[in-house]
C-alpha atoms as a PDB file:
ATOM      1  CA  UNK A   1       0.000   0.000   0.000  1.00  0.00           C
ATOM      2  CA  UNK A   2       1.049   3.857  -0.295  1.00  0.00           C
ATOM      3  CA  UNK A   3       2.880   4.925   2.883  1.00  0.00           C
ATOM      4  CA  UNK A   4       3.558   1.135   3.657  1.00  0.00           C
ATOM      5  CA  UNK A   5       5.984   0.649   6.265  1.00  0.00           C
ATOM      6  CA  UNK A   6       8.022  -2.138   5.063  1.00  0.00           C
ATOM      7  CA  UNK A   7      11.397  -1.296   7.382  1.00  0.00           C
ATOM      8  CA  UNK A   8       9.725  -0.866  10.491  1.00  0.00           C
ATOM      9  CA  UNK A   9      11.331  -3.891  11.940  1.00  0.00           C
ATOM     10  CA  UNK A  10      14.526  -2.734  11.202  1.00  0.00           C
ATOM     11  CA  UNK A  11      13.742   0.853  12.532  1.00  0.00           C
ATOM     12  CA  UNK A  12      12.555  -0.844  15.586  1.00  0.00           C
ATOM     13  CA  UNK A  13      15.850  -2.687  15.706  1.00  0.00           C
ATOM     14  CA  UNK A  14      18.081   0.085  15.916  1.00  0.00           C
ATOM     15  CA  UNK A  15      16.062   2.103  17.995  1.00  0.00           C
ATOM     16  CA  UNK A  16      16.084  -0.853  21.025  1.00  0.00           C
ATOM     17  CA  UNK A  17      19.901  -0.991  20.046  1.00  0.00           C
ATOM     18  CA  UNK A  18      20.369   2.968  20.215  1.00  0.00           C
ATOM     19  CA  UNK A  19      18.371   2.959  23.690  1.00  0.00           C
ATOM     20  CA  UNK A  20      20.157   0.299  24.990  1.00  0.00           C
ATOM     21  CA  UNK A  21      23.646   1.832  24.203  1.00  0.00           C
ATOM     22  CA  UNK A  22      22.095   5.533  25.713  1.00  0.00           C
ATOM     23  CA  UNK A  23      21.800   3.139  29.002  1.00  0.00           C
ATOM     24  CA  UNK A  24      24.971   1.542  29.140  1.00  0.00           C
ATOM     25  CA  UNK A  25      26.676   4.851  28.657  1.00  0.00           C
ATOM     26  CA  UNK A  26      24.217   6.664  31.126  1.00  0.00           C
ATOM     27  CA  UNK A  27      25.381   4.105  34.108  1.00  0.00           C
ATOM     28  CA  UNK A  28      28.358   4.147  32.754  1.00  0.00           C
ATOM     29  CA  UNK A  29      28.765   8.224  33.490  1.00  0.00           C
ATOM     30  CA  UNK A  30      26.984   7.334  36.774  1.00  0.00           C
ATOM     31  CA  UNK A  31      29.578   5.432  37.985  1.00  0.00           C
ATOM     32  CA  UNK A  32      32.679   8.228  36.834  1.00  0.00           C
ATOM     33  CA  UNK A  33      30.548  10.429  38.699  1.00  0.00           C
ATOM     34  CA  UNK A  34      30.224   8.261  41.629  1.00  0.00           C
ATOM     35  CA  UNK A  35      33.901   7.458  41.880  1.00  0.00           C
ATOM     36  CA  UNK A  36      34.820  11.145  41.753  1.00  0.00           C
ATOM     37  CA  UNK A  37      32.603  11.978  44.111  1.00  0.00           C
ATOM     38  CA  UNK A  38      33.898   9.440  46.486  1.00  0.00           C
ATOM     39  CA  UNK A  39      37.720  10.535  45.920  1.00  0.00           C
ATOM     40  CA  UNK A  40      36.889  14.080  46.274  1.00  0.00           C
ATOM     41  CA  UNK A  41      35.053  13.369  49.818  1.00  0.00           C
ATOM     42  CA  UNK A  42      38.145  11.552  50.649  1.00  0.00           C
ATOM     43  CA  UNK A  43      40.663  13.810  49.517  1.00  0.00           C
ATOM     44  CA  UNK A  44      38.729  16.387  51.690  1.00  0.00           C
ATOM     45  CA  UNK A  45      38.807  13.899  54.634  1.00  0.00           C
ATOM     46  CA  UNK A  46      42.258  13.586  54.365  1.00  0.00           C
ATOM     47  CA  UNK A  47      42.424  17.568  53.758  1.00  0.00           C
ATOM     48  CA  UNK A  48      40.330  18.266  57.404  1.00  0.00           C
ATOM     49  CA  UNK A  49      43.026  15.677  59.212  1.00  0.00           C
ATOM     50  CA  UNK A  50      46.444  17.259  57.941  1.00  0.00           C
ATOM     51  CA  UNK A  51      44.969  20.460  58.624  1.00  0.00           C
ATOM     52  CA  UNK A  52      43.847  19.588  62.344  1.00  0.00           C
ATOM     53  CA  UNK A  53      47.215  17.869  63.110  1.00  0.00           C
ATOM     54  CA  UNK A  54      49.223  20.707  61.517  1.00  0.00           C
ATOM     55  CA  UNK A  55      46.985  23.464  63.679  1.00  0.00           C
ATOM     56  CA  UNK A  56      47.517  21.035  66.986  1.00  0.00           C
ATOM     57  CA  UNK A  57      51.417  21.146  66.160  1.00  0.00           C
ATOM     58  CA  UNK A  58      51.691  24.659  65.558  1.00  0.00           C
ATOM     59  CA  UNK A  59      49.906  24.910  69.026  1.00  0.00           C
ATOM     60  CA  UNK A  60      52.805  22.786  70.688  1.00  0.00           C
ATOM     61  CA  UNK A  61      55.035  25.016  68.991  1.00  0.00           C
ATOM     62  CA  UNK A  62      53.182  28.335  70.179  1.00  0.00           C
ATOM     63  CA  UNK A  63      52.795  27.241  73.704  1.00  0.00           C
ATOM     64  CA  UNK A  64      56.479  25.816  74.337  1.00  0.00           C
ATOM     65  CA  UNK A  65      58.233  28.662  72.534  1.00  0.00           C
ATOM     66  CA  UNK A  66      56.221  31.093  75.094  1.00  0.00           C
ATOM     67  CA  UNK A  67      56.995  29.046  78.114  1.00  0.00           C
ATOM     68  CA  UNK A  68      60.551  29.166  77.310  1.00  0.00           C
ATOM     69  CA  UNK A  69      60.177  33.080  76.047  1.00  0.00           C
ATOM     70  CA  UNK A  70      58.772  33.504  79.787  1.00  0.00           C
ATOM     71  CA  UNK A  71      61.746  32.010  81.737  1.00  0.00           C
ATOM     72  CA  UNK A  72      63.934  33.538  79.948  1.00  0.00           C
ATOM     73  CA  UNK A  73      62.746  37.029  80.653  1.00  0.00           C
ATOM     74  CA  UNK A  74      62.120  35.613  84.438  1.00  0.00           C
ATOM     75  CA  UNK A  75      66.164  34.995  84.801  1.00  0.00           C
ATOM     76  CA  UNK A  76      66.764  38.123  83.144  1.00  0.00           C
ATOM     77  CA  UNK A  77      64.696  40.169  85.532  1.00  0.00           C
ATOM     78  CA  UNK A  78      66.240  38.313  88.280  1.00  0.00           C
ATOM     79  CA  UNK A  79      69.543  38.945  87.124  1.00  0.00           C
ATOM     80  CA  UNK A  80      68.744  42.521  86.866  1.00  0.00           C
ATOM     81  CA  UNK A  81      67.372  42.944  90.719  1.00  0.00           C
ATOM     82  CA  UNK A  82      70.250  40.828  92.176  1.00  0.00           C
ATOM     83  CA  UNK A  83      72.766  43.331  90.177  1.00  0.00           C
ATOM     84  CA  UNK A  84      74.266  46.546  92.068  1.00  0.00           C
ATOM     85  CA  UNK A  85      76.130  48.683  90.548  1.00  0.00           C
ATOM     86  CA  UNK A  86      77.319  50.733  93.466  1.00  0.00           C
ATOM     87  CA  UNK A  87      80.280  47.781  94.465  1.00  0.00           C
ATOM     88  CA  UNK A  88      80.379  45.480  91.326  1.00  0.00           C
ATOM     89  CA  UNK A  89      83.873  43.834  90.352  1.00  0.00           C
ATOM     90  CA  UNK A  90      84.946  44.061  86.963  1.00  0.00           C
ATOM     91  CA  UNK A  91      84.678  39.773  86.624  1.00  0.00           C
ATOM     92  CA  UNK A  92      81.591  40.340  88.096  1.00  0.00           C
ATOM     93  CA  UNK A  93      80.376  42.982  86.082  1.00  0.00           C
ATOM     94  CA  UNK A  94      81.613  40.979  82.775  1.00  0.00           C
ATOM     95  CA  UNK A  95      79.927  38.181  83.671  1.00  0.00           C
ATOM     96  CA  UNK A  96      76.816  39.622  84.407  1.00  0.00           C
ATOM     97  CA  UNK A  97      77.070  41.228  80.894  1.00  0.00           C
ATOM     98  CA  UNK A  98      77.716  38.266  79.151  1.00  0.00           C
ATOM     99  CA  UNK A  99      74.564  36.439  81.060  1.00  0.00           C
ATOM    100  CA  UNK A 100      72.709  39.476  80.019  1.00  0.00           C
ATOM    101  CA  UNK A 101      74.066  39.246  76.367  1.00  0.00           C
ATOM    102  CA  UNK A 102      73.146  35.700  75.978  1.00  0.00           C
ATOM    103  CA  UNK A 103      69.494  35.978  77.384  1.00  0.00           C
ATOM    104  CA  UNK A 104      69.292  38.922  75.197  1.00  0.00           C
ATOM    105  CA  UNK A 105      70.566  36.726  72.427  1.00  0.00           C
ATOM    106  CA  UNK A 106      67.965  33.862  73.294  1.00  0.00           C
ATOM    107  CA  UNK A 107      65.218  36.408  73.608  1.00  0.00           C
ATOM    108  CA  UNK A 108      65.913  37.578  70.018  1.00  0.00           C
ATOM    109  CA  UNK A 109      65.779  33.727  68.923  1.00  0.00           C
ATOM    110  CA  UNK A 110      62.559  33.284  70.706  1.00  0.00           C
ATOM    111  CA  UNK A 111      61.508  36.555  68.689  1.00  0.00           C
ATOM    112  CA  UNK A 112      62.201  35.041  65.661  1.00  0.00           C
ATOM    113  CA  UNK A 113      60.896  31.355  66.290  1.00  0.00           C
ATOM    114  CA  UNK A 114      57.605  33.656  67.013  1.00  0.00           C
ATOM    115  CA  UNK A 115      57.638  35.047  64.016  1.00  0.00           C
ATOM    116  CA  UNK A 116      58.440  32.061  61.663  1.00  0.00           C
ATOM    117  CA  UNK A 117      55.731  30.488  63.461  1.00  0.00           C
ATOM    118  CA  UNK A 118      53.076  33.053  62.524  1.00  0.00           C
ATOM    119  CA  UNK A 119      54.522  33.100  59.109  1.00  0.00           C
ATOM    120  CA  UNK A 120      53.505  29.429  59.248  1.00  0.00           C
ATOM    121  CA  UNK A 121      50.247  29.846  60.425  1.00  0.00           C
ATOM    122  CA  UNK A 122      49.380  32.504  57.756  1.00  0.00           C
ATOM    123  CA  UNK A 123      50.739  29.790  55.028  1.00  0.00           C
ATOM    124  CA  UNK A 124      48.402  27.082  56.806  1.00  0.00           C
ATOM    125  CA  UNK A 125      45.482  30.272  56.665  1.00  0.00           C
ATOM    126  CA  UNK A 126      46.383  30.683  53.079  1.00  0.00           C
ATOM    127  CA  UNK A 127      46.295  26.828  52.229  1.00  0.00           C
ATOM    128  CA  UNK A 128      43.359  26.638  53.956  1.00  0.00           C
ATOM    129  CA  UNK A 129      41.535  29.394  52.209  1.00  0.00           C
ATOM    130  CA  UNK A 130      42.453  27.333  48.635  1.00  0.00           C
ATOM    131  CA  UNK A 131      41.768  23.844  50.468  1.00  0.00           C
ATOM    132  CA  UNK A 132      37.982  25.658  50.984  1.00  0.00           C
ATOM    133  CA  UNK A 133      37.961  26.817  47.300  1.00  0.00           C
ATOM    134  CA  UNK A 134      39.403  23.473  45.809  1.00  0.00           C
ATOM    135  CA  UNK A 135      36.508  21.815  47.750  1.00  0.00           C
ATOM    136  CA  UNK A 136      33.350  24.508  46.655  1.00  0.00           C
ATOM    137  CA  UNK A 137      35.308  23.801  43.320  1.00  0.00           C
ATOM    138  CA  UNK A 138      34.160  20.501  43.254  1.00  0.00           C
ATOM    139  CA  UNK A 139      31.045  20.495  44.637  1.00  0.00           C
ATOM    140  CA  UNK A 140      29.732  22.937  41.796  1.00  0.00           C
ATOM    141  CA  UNK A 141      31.957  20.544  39.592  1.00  0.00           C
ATOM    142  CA  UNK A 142      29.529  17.404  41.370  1.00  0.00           C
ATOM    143  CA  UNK A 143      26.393  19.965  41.022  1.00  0.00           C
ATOM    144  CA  UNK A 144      26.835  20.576  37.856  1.00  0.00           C
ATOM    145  CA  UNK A 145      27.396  16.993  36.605  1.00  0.00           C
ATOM    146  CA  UNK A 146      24.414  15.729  38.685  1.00  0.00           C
ATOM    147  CA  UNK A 147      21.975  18.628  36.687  1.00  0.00           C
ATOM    148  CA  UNK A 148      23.313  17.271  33.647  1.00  0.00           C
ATOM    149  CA  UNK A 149      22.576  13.230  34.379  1.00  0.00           C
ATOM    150  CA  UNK A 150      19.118  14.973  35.297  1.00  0.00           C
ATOM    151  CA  UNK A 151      18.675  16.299  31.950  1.00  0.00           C
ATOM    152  CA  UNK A 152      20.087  13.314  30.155  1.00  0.00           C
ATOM    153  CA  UNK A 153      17.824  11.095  32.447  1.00  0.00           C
ATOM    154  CA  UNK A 154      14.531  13.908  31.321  1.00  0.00           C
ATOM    155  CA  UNK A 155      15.472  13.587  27.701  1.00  0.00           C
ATOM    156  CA  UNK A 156      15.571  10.158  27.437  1.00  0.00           C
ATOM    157  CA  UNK A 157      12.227   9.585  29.334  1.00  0.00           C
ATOM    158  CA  UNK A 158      10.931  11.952  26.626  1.00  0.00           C
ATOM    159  CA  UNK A 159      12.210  10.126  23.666  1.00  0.00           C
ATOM    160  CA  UNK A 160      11.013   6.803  24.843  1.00  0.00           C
ATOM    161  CA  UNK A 161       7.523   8.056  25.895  1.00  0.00           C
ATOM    162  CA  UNK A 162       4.158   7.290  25.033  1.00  0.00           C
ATOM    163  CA  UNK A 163       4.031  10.375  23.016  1.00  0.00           C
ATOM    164  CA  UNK A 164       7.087  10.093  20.775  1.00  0.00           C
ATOM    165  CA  UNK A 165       6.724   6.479  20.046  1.00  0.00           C
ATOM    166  CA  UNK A 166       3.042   6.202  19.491  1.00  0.00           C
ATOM    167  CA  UNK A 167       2.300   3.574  21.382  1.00  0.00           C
ATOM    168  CA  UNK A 168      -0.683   1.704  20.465  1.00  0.00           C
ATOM    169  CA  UNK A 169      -1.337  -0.094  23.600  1.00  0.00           C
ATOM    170  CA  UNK A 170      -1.817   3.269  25.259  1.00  0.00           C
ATOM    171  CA  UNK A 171      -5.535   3.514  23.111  1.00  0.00           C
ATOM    172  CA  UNK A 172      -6.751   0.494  24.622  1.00  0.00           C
ATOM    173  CA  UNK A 173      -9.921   1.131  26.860  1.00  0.00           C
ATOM    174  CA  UNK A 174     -10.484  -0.567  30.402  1.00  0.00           C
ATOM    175  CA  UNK A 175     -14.139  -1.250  29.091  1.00  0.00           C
ATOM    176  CA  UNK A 176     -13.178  -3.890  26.811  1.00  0.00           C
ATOM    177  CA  UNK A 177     -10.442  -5.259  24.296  1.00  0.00           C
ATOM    178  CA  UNK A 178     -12.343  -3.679  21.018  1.00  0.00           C
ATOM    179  CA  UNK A 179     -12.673  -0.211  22.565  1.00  0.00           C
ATOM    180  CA  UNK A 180     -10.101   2.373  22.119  1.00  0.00           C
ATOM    181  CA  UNK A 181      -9.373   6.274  24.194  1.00  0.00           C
ATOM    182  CA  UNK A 182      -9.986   8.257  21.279  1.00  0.00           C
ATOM    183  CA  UNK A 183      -8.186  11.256  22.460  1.00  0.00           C
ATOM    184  CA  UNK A 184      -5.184   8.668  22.574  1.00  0.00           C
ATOM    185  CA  UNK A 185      -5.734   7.198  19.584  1.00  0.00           C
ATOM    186  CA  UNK A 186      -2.531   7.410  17.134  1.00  0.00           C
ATOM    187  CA  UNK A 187      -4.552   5.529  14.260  1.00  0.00           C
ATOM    188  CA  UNK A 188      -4.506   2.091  12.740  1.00  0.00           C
ATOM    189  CA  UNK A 189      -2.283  -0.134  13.150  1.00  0.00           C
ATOM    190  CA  UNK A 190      -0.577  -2.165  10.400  1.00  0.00           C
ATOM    191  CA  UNK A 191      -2.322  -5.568  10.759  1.00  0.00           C
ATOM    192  CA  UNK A 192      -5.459  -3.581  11.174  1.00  0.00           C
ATOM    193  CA  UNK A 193      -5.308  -2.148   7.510  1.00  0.00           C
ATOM    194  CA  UNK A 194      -4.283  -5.345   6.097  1.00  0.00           C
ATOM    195  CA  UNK A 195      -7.653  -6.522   7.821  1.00  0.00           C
ATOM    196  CA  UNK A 196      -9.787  -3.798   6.800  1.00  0.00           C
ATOM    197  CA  UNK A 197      -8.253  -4.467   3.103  1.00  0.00           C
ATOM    198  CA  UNK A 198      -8.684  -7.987   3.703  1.00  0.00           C
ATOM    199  CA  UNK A 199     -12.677  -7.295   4.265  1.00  0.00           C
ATOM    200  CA  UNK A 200     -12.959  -4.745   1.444  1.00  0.00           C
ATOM    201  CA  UNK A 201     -11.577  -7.405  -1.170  1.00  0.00           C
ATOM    202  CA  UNK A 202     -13.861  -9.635   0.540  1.00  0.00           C
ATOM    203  CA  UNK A 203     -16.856  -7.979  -0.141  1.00  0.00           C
ATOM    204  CA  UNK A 204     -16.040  -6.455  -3.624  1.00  0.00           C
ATOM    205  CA  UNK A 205     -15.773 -10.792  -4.437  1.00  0.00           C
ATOM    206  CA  UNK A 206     -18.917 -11.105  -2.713  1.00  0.00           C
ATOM    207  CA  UNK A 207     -20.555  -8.074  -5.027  1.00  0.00           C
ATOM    208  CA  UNK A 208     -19.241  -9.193  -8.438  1.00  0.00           C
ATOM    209  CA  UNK A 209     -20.071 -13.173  -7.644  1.00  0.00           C
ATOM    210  CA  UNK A 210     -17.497 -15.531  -9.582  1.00  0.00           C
ATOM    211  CA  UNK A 211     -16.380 -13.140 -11.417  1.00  0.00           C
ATOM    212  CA  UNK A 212     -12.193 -12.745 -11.129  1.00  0.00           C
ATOM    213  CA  UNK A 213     -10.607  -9.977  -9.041  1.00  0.00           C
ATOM    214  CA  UNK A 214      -7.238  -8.341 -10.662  1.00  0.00           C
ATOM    215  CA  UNK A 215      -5.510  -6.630  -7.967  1.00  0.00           C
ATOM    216  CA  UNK A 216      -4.341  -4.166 -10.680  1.00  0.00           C
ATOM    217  CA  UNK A 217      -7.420  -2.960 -11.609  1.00  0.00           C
ATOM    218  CA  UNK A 218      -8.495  -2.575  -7.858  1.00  0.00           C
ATOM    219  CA  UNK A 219      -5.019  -0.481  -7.886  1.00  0.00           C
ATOM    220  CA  UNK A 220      -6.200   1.105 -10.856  1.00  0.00           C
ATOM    221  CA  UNK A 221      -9.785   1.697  -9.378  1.00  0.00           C
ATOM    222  CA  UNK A 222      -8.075   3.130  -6.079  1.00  0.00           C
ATOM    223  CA  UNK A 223      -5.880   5.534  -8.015  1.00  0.00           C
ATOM    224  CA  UNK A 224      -9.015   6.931 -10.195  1.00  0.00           C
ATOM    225  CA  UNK A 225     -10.839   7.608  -7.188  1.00  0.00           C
ATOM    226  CA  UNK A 226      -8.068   9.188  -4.859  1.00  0.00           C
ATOM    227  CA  UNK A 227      -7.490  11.321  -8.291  1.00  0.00           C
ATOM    228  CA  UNK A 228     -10.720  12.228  -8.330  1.00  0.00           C
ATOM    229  CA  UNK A 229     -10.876  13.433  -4.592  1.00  0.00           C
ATOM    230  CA  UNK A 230      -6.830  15.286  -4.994  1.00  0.00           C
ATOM    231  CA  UNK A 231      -8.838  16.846  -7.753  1.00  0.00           C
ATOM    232  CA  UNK A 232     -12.325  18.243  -5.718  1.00  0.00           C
ATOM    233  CA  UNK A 233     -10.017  19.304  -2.761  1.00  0.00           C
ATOM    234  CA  UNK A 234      -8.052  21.364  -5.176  1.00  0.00           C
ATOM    235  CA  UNK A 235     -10.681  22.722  -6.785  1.00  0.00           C
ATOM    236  CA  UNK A 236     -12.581  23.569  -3.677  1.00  0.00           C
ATOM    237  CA  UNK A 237      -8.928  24.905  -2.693  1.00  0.00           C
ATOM    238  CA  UNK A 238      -8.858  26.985  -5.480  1.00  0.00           C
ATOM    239  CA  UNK A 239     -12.304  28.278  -5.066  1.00  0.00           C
ATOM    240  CA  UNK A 240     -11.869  28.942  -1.083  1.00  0.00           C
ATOM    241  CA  UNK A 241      -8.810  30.990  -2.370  1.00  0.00           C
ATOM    242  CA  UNK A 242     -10.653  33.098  -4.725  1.00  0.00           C
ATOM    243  CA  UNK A 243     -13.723  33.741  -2.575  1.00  0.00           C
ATOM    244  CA  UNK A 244     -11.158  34.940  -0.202  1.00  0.00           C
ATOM    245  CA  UNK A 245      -9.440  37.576  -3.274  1.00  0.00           C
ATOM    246  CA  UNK A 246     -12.992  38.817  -3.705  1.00  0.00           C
ATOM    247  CA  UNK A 247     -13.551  39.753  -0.158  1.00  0.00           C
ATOM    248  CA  UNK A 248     -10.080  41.154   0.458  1.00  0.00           C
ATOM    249  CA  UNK A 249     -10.873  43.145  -2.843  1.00  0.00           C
ATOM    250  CA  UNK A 250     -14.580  44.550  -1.476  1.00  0.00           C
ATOM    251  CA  UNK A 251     -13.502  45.050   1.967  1.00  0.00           C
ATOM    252  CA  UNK A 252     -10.634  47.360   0.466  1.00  0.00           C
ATOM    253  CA  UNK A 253     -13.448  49.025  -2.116  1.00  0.00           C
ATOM    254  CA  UNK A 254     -15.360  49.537   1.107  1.00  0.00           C
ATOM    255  CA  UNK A 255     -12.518  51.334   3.041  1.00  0.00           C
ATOM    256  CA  UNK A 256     -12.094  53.569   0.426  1.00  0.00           C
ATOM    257  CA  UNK A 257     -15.443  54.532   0.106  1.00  0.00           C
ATOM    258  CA  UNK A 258     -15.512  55.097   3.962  1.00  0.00           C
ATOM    259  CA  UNK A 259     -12.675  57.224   3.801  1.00  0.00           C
ATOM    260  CA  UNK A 260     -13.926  59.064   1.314  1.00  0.00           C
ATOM    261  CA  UNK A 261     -17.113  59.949   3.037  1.00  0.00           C
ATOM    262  CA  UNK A 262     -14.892  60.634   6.392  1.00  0.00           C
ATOM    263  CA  UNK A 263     -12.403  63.122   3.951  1.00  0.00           C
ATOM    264  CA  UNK A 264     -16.117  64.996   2.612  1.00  0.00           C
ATOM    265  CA  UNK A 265     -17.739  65.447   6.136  1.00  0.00           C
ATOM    266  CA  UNK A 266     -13.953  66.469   7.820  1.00  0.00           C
ATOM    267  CA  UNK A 267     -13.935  69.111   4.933  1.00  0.00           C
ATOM    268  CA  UNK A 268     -17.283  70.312   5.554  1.00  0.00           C
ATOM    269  CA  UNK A 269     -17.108  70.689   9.351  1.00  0.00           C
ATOM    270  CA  UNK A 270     -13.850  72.510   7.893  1.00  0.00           C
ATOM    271  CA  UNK A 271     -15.980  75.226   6.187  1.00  0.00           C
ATOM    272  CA  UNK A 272     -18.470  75.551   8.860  1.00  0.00           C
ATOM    273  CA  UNK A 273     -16.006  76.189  11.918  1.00  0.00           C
ATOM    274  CA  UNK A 274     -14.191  78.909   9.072  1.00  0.00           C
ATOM    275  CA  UNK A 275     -17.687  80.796   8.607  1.00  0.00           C
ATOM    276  CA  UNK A 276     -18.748  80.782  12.376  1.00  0.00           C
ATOM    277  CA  UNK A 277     -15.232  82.162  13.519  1.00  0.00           C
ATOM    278  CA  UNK A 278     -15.520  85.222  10.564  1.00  0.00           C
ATOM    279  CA  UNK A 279     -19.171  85.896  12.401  1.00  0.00           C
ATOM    280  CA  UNK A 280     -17.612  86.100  15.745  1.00  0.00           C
ATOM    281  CA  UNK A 281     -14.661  88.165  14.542  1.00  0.00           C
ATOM    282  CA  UNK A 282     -16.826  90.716  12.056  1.00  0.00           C
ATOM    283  CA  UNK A 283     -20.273  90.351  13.380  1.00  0.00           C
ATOM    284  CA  UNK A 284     -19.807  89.822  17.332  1.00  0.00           C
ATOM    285  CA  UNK A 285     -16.652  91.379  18.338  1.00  0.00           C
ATOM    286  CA  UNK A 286     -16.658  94.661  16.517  1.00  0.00           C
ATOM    287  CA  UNK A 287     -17.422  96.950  19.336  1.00  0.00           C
ATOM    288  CA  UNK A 288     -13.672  96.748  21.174  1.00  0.00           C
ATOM    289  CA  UNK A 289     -13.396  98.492  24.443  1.00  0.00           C
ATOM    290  CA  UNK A 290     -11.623 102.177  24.439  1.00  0.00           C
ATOM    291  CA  UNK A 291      -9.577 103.472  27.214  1.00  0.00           C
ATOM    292  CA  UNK A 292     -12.535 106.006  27.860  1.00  0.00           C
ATOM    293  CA  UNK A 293     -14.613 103.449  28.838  1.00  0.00           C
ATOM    294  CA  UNK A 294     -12.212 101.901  31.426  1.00  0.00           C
ATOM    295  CA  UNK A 295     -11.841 105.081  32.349  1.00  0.00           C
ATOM    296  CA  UNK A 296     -15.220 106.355  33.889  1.00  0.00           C
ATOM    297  CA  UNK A 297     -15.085 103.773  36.445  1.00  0.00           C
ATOM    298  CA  UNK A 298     -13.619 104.585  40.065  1.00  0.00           C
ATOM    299  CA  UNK A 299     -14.147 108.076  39.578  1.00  0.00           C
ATOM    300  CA  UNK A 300     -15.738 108.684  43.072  1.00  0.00           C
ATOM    301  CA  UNK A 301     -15.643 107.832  46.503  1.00  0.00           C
ATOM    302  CA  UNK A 302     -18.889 106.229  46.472  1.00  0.00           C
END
C-alpha cells in the first residue's frame, strides 16, 4: 500500500539498540561520577586531618616557645634585681654582661621562632583558604554533573515516551479489548489495515459473484478515485482561495469609500467652523473696548 511501512522492523531494531547503548553509557557516566565523588570526599577527609594535626602542632610550637620566652625574661629580671652597681667587680660585672648578652641573644631567637611560626600559620590560613575553594570547586563541579545526568535522564524519558513512540497499547480502553481512548488514539495499526483491506476485497468478491478480481485494476480503481478526490479538494482549494481575493478586494473598495465619506464630512465641518469664527470676529466682536470706557469707572468715593 502507499505509505507502507516495510522497514519498520529494522527501525525498531536500531532504535532498542540505540536505547540500549544511551543506558549503558548513562550508568556508565553514573559510575565516573560516583567514583569522583567518592575521591573528592576523601581527599577532603584527608584535607580536614592534615589540617587539624598541623593546627595542633603549631599549638605545641606556640605554647612551648612562650613558656621558654617567659623564663627567659624571668632569669633576666632576676639577674637585673640581684645586680648593684654601686660595688660590682669588673669579673663580676663581665659576667653579668655576658649572662645578660646571651638571654638577650635567646630572647631575640625566641623573637624570631615567634615570628616564623606566625609566618607558618598565615601559610596554613592561606592553604586553607584554597583547600575551601578546591573543595566549593568541586562540589559545583559534582552539582553541575548531577543537573546534567538529570537532563540526560529527562530527555531520554521523553524520547522513549508514550508520546514520541506512538504507542498503540496506550488507546486500549479498560471497558473492553475492542474499545479504544480516542483522544489517545494514534490511528490504525498495520495488521489492522491489512484486515480492513482484507474485508474490502472480501466484499467487492462477494458483489461481483465468480467473477475474477485483478488486484491491478483494484489499484487502478483506487488511483481513479483518490485522483478524483486530490482533484475536488483542489478545486474547492482553489475556489476557497478566490472567494477569499474577492472579499479582500470589497472590503478594500469599502474602506475607500468610507474614507472618502470621512475626507467629505472632515472638509465640511472645515468650512463651517471657518464661517462661524468670521461671524464672531466681524459680526460679534466689533465693538472693542476704548480706554474712555475703562476710564469712567472709580471716579468717586462712592
Amino acid at each position: 500500500f502507499e505509505g507502507e511501512d516495510l522497514s519498520s522492523k529494522e527501525r525498531l531494531k536500531t532504535q532498542v539498540e540505540q536505547q540500549r547503548a544511551w543506558l549503558e553509557q548513562q550508568m556508565a557516566e553514573r559510575k565516573a561520577a560516583e567514583n569522583e565523588r567518592k575521591s573528592a570526599e576523601e581527599a577532603y577527609q584527608a584535607a580536614l586531618v592534615a589540617r587539624d594535626k598541623r593546627a595542633c602542632d603549631l599549638d605545641r610550637m606556640e605554647q612551648e616557645t612562650r613558656r621558654r620566652l617567659n623564663e627567659a625574661t624571668l632569669r633576666f629580671n632576676k639577674a637585673l634585681v640581684s645586680h648593684e652597681p654601686s660595688s660590682p667587680t669588673p669579673d663580676i660585672l663581665t659576667k653579668e654582661e655576658q649572662e645578660s648578652k646571651h638571654r638577650l641573644e635567646e630572647m631575640k631567637e625566641l623573637e624570631d621562632k615567634r615570628a616564623e611560626m606566625y609566618n607558618i600559620v598565615t601559610c596554613c590560613n592561606v592553604a586553607d583558604r584554597e583547600t575551601r575553594t578546591e573543595e566549593q570547586e568541586s562540589k559545583r563541579r559534582l552539582e553541575e554533573m548531577k543537573e546534567l545526568e538529570d537532563k540526560r535522564a529527562e530527555m531520554y524519558n521523553i524520547v522513549t515516551s508514550d508520546m514520541l513512540t506512538e504507542n498503540p497499547e496506550t488507546c486500549r480502553s479498560n471497558l473492553g479489548p475492542q474499545r479504544i481512548v480516542g483522544y489517545m488514539y494514534r490511528g490504525m495499526s498495520p495488521e489492522e489495515k491489512e484486515e480492513v483491506r482484507r474485508h474490502q476485497l472480501k466484499q467487492i468478491e462477494e458483489k461481483r459473484g465468480d467473477k475474477p478480481i485483478f488486484t491491478d485494476l483494484v489499484f487502478q480503481l483506487e488511483r481513479e478515485a483518490e485522483a478524483r478526490r486530490d482533484a475536488e479538494w483542489d478545486s474547492l482549494a482553489t475556489g476557497m482561495a478566490r472567494h477569499v481575493v474577492l472579499k479582500d478586494r470589497e472590503l478594500m473598495r469599502k474602506q475607500r469609500e468610507l474614507n472618502q465619506q470621512l475626507f467629505q464630512q472632515n472638509k465640511l465641518l472645515s468650512k463651517e467652523q471657518k464661517s462661524h469664527q468670521q461671524y464672531i470676529e466681524h459680526v460679534v466682536f466689533t465693538n472693542e473696548p476704548t480706554p474712555a470706557y475703562f476710564a469712567q469707572f472709580n471716579t468717586s468715593t462712592r
